[in-house]
Each structure stands twice: as structure tokens, then as C-alpha cells.
N, C-alpha and C. Protein backbone atom coordinates (compact mmCIF):
# COMPACT_ATOMS: atom_id res chain seq x y z
N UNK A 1 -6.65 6.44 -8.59
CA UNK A 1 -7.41 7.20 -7.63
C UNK A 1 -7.95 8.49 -8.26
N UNK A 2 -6.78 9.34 -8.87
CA UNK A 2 -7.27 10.28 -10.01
C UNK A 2 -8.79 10.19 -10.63
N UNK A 3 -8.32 9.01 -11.33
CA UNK A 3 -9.97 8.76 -12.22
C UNK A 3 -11.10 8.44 -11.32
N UNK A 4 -10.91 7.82 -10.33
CA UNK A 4 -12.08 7.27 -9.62
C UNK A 4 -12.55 8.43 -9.32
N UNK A 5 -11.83 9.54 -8.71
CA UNK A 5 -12.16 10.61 -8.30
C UNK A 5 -12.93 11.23 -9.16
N UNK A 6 -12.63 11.80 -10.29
CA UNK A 6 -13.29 12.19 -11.45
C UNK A 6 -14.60 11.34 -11.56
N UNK A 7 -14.49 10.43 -11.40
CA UNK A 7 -15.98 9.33 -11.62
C UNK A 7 -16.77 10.01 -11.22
N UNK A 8 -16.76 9.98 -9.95
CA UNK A 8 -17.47 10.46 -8.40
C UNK A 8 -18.07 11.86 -8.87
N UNK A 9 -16.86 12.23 -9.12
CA UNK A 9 -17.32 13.82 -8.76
C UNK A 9 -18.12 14.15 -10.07
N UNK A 10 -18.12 13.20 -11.16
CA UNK A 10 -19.39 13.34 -12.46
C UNK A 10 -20.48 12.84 -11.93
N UNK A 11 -20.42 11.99 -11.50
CA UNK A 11 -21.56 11.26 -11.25
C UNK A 11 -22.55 11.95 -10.01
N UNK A 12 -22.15 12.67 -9.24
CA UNK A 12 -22.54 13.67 -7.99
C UNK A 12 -23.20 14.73 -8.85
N UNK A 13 -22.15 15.33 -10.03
CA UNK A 13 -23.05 16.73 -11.12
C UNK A 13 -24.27 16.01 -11.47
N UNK A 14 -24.07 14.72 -11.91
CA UNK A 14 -25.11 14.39 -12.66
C UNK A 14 -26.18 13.81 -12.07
N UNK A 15 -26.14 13.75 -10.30
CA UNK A 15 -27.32 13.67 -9.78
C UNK A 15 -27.90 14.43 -9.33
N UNK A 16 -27.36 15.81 -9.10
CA UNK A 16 -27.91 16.97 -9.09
C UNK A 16 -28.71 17.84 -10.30
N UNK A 17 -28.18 17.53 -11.70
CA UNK A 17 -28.93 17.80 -12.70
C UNK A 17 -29.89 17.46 -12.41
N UNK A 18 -30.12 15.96 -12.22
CA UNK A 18 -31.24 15.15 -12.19
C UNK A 18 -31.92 15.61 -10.79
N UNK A 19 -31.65 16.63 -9.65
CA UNK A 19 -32.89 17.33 -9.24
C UNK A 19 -31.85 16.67 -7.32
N UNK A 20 -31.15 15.44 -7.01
CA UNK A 20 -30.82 14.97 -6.05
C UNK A 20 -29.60 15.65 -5.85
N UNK A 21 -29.75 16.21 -4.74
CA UNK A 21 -28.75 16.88 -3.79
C UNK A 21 -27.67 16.17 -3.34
N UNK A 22 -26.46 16.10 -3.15
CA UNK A 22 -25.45 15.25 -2.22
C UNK A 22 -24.57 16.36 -1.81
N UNK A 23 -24.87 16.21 -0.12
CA UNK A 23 -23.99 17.33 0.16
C UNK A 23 -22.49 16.77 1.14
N UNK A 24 -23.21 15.73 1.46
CA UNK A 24 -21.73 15.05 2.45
C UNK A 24 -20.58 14.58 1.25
N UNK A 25 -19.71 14.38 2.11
CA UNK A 25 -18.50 14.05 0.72
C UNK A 25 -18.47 12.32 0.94
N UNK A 26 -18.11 12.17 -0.01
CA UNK A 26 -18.20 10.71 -0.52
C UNK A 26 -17.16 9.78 -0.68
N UNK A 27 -17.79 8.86 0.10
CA UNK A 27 -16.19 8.24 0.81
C UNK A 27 -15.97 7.28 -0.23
N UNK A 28 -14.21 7.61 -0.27
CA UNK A 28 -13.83 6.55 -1.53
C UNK A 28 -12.80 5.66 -0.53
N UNK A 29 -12.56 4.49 -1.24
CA UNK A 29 -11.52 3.80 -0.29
C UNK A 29 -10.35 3.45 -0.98
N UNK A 30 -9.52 3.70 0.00
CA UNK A 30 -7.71 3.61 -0.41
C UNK A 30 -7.21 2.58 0.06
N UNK A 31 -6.50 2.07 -0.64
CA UNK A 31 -5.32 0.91 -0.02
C UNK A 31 -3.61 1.56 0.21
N UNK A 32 -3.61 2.62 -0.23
CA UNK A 32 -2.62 3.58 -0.26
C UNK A 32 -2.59 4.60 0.73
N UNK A 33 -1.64 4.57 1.89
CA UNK A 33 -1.93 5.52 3.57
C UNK A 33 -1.09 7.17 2.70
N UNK A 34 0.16 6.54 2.06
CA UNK A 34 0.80 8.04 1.53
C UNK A 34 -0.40 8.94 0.52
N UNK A 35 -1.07 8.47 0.11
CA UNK A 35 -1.84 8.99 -0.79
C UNK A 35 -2.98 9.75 -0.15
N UNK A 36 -3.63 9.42 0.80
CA UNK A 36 -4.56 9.91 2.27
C UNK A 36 -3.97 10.72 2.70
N UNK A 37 -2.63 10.42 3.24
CA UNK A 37 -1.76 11.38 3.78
C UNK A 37 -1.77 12.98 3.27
N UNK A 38 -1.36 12.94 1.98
CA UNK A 38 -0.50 13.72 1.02
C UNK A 38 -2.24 14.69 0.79
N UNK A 39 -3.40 13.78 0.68
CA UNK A 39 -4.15 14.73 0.63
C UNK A 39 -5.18 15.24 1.38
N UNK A 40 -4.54 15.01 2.25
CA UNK A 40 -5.34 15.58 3.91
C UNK A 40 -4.06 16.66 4.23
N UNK A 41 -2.96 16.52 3.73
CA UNK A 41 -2.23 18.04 4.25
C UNK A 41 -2.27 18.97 3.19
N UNK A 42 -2.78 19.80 3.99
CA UNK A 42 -2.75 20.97 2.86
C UNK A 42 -1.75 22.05 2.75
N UNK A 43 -0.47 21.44 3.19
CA UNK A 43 0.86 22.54 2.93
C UNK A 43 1.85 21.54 2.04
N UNK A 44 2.54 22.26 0.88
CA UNK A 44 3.17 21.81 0.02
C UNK A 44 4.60 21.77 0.81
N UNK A 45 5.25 20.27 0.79
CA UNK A 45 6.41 20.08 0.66
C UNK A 45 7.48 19.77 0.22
N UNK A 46 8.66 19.90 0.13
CA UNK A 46 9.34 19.64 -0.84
C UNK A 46 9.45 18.04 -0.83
N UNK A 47 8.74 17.40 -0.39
CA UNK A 47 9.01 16.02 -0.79
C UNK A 47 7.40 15.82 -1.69
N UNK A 48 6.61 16.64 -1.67
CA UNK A 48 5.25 16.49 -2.28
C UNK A 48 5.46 17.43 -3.99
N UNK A 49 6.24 18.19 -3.83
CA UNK A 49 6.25 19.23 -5.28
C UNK A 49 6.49 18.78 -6.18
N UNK A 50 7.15 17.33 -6.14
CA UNK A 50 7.56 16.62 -7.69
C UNK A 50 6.24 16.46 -8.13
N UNK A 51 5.41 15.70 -7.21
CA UNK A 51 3.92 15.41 -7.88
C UNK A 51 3.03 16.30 -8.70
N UNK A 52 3.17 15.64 -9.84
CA UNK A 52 2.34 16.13 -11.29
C UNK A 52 0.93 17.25 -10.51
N UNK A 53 0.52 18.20 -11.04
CA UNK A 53 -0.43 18.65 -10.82
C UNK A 53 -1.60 18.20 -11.25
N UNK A 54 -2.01 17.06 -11.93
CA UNK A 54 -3.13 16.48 -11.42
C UNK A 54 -3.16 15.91 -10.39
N UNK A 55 -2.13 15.34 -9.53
CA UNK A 55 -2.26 14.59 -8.75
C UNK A 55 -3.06 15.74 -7.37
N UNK A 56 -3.16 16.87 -7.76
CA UNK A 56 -3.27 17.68 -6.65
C UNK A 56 -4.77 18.23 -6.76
N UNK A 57 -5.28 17.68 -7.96
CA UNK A 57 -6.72 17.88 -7.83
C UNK A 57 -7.72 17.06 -7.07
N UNK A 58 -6.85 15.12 -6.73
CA UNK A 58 -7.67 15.44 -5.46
C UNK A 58 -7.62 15.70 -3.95
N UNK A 59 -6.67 16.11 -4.25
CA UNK A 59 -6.54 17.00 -2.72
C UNK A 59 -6.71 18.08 -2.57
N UNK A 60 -6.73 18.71 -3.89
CA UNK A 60 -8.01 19.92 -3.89
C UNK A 60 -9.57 19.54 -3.65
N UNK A 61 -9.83 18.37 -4.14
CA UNK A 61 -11.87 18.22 -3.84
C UNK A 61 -11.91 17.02 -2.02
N UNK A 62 -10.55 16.94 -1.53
CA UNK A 62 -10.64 16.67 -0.63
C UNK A 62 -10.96 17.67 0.69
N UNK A 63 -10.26 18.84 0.24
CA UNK A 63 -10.56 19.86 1.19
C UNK A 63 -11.71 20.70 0.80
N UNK A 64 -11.75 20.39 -0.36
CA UNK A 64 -13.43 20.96 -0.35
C UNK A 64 -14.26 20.50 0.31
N UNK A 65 -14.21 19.08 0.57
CA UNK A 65 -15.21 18.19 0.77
C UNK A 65 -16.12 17.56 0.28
N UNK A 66 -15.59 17.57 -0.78
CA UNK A 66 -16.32 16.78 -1.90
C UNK A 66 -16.08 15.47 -2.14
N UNK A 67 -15.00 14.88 -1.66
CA UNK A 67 -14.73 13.37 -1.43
C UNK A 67 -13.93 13.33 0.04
N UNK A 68 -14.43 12.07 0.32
CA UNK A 68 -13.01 11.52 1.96
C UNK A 68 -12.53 10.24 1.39
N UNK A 69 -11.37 10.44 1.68
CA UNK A 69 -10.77 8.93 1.24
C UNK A 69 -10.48 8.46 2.45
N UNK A 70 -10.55 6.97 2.83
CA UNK A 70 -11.07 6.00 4.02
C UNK A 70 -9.66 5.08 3.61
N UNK A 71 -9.20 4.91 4.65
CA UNK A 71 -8.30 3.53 4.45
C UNK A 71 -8.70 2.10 4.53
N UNK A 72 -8.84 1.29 3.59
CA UNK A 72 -8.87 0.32 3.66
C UNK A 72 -7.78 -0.82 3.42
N UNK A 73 -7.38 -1.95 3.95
CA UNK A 73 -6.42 -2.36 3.31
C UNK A 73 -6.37 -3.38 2.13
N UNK A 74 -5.06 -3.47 1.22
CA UNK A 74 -5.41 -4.39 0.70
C UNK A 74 -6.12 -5.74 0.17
N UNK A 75 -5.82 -6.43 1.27
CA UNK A 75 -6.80 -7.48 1.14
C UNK A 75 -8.22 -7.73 1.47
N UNK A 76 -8.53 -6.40 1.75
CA UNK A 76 -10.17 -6.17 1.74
C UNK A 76 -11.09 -5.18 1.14
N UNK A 77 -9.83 -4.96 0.26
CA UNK A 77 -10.35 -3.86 -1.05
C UNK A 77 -10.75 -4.91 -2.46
N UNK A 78 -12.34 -4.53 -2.60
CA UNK A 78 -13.09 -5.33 -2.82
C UNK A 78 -12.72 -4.98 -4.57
N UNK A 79 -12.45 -3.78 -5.28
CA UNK A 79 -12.19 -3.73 -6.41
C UNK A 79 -10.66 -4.45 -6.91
N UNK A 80 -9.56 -5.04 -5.71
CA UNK A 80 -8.60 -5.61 -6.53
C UNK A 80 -9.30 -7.06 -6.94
N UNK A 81 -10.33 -7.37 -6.54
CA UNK A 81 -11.04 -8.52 -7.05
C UNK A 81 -10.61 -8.61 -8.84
N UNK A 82 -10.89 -7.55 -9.60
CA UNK A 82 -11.67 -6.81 -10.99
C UNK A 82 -9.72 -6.55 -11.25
N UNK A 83 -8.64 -6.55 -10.39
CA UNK A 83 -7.79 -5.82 -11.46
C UNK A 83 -6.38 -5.96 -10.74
N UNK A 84 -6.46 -7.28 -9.96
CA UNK A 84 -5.16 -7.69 -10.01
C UNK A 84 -5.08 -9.16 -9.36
N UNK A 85 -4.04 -9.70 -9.81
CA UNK A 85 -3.84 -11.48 -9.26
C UNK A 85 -3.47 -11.38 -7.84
N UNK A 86 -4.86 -12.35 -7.48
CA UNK A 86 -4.72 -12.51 -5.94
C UNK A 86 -3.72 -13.77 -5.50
N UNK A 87 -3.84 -14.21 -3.89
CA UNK A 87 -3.68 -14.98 -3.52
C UNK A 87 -4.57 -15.92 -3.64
N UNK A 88 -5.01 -17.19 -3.45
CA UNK A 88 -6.19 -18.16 -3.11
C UNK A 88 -7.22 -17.44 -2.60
N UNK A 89 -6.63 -17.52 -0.90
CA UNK A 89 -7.27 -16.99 0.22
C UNK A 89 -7.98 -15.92 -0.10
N UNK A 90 -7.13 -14.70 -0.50
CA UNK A 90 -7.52 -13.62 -0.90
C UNK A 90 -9.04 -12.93 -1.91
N UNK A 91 -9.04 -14.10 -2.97
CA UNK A 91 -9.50 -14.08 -3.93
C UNK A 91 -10.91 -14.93 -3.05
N UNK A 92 -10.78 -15.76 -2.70
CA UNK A 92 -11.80 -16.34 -2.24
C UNK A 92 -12.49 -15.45 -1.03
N UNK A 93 -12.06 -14.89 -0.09
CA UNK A 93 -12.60 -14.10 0.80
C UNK A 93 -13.74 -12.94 -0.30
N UNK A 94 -12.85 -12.05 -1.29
CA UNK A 94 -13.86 -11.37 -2.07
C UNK A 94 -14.73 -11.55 -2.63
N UNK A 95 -14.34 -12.68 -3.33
CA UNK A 95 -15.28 -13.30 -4.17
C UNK A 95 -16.84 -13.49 -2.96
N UNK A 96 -16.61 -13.82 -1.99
CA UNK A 96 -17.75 -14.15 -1.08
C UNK A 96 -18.46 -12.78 -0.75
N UNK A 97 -17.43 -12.01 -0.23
CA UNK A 97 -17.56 -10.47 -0.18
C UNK A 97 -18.47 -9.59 -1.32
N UNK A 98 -18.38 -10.36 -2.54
CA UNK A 98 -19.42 -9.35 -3.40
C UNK A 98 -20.62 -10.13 -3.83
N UNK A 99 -20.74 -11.54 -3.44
CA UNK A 99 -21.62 -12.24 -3.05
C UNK A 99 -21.35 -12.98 -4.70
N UNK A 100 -20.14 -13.51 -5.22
CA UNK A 100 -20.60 -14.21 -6.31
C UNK A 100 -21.09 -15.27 -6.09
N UNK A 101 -21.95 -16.03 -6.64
CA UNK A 101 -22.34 -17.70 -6.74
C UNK A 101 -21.87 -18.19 -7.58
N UNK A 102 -21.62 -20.17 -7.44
CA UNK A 102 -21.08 -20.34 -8.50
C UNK A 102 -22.19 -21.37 -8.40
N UNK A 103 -22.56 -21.31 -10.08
CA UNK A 103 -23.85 -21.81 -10.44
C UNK A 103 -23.43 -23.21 -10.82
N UNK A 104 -24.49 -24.27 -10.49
CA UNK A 104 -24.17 -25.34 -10.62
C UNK A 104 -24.38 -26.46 -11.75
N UNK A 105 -23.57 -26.71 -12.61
CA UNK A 105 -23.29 -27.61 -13.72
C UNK A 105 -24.68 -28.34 -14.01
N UNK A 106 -25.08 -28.40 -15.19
CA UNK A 106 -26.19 -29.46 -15.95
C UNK A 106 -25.39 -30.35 -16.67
């Protein structure tokens, strides 16, 4: 989530270089509710202080508003397609979901 975040938030500088404005924050999607959680509150607790201080940068550009993270759940989070072993079902629902075709044999 870290990195994705970082993605985002380069890729936002670098459309503003390029002259395009983005001012709403940019919704990323989670399969993780503690992780939404943890950075939508903005008071440190002692069950949150172990967490590494990167982990707190994005819940620093969350309250900026520079990203919203959206819950989605697992099995309709379209990037575990790309980076982890599905079920059948699972795998087949996405696969339709990002519109692959399967091209047909000569």
C-alpha cells in the first residue's frame, strides 16, 4: 500500500509538471479494513506506535487529502489477479473483470 501510495502521489507531481491540475484525492482501493482504519484516525495509539514510520506516511497524505483509500474486498480486487493464487471462481470472475480474451487457436 506504501508503494502504491508513492506511485500515485509521483504520478499526480508529474501531471502537474505537465501543466494538469488534480485536486480531489485519489481513490486507491484496499482489501485491508485495519489499514483504512489506522489511517483515517489521526490520534496515535498504543496499539498503532509499533508501526514503522513509514507506515505513517500514508496516513499522513490521507489527511491531507491527497489520497482516499476505499474498501474493496478481496475477491474483487482486481490487482490480486497480477499477484496472488486464486481460486477457479475467483480468477475467472477477474479475468472477465479486466476484460481478458482468450484468443482462439490456428
Amino acid at each position: 500500500m506504501i508503494s502504491y501510495c508513492t506511485q500515485v502521489l509521483w504520478m499526480k507531481k508529474m501531471m502537474k509538471d505537465l501543466g494538469i491540475q488534480i485536486n480531489a484525492p485519489i481513490s486507491v482501493m484496499c482489501d485491508n479494513i485495519n489499514t483504512i482504519n489506522i489511517s483515517k484516525n489521526l490520534v496515535m495509539h498504543s496499539r498503532s506506535k509499533h508501526i514503522a514510520i513509514r507506515y505513517h506516511f500514508l496516513k499522513e497524505n490521507v489527511a491531507k487529502g491527497e489520497v482516499k483509500l476505499e474498501f474493496v474486498p478481496t475477491t474483487k480486487q482486481v490487482a490480486n489477479f497480477f499477484t496472488k493464487s486464486l481460486p477457479k471462481e475467483v480468477f475467472e470472475y477477474l479475468h472477465k473483470k479486466l476484460g481478458v480474451v482468450t484468443l482462439p487457436k490456428h
